[in-house]
Protein backbone atom coordinates (compact mmCIF):
# COMPACT_ATOMS: atom_id res chain seq x y z
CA UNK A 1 43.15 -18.83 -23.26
CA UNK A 2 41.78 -19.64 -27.03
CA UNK A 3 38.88 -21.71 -27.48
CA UNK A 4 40.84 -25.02 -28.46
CA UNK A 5 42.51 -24.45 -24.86
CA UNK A 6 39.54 -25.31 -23.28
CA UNK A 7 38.91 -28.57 -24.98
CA UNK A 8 41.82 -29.93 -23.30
CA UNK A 9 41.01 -28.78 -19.79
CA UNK A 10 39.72 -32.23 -17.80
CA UNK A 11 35.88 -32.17 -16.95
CA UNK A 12 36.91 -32.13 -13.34
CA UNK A 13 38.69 -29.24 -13.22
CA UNK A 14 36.14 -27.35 -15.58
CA UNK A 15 33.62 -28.07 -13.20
CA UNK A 16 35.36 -26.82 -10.35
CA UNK A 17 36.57 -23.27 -12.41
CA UNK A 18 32.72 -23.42 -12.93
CA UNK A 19 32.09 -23.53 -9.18
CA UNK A 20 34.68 -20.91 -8.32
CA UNK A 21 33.45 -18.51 -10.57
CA UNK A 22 29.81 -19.09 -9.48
CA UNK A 23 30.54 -18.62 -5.85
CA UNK A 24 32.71 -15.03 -7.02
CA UNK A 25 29.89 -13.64 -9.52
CA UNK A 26 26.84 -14.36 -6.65
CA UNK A 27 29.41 -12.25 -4.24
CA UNK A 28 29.79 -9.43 -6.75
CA UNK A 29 25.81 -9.89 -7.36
CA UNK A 30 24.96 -9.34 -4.09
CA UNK A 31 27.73 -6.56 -3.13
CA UNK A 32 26.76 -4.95 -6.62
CA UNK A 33 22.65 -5.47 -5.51
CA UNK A 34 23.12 -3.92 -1.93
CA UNK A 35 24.87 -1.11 -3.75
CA UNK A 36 21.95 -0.31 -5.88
CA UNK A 37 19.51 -0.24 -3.14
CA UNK A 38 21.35 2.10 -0.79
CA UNK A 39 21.38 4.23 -3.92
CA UNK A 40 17.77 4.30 -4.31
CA UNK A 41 17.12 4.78 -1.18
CA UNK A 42 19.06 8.14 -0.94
CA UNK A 43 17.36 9.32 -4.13
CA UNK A 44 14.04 8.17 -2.35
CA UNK A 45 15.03 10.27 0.87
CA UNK A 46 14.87 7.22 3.18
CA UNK A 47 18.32 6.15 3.88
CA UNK A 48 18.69 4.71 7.35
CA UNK A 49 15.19 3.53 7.36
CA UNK A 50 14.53 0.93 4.55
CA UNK A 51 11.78 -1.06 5.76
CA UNK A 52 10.04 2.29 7.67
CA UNK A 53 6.53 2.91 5.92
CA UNK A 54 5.87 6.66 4.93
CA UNK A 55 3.47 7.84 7.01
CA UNK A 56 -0.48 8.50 5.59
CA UNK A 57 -1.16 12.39 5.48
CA UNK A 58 -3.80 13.18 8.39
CA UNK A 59 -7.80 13.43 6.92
CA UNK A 60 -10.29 15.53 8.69
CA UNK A 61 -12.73 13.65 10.40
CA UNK A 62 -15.93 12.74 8.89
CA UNK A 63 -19.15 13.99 10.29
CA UNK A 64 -22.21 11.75 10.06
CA UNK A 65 -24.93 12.13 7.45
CA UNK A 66 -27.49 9.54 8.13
CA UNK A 67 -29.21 8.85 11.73
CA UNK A 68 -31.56 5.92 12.39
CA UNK A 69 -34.44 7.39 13.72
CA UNK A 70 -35.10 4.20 15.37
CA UNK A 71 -31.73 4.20 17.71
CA UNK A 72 -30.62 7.98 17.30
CA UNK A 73 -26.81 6.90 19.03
CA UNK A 74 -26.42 4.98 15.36
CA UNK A 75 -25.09 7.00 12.55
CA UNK A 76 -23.26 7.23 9.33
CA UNK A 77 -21.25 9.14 7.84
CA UNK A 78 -22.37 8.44 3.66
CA UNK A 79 -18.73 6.52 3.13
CA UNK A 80 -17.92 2.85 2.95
CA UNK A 81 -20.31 -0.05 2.86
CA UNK A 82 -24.29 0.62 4.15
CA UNK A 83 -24.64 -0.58 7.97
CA UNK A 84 -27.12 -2.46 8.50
CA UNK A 85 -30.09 -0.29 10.24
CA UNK A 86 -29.68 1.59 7.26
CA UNK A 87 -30.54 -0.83 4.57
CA UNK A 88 -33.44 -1.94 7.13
CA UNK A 89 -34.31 1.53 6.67
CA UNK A 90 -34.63 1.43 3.12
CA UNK A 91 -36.00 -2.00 2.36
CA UNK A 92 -38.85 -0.40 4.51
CA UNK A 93 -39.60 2.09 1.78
CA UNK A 94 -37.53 5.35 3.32
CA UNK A 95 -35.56 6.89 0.93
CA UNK A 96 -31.93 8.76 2.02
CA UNK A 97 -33.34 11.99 2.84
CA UNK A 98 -35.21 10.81 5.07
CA UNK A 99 -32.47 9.81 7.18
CA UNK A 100 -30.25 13.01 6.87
CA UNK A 101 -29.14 14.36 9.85
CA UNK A 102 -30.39 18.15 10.34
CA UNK A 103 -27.80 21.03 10.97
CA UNK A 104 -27.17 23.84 12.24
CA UNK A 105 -26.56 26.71 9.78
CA UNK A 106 -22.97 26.95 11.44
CA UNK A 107 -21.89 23.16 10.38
CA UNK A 108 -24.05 22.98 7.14
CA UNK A 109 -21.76 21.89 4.37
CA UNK A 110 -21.26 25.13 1.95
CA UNK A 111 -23.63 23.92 -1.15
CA UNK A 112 -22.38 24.56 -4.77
CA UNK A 113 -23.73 25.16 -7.88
């Protein structure tokens, strides 16, 4: 069909071509969309399993540093926000070292430099 076709076409029934072609192009869309993903996801390595997280690689546990020498059982391990006892600790005029944790020579931390 030419352009000048279309111009004679009633508004009713360009409205409903409008409609049907709509309804077809979301179809293809989504079939087209859903495609794509499954793609990815091979490429990725996680077909099957598209809303399975990857699991986080296993860390070592952390050994305390810091002991308060007030409540021994409390300790911490130099990572993440101060507890509390500790900042007690220091607004009290001790200074880190003060609250390091002695060692045997077996699980003292190999120093470098």
């Amino acid at each position: 069909m030419g352009k000048d076709d279309w111009t004679s076409v009633p508004t009713g029934d360009l409205w409903q071509l409008y409609d049907e072609v709509t309804t077809v192009l979301s179809r293809r869309m989504t079939a087209e969309k859903a495609k794509l993903e499954q793609r990815l996801r091979r490429i990725e390595g996680t077909a099957g399993t598209p809303t399975e997280e990857r699991a986080r690689r296993p860390y070592p546990p952390v050994l305390p540093k810091y002991r308060n020498p007030k409540k021994p059982s409390q300790t911490w391990s130099g990572r993440g926000k101060q507890p509390r006892w500790l900042k007690e600790q220091l607004r009290a005029g001790k200074k880190l070292p003060d609250l390091l944790i002695n060692r045997s020579s077996g699980q003292k931390r190999r120093q470098t430099g």
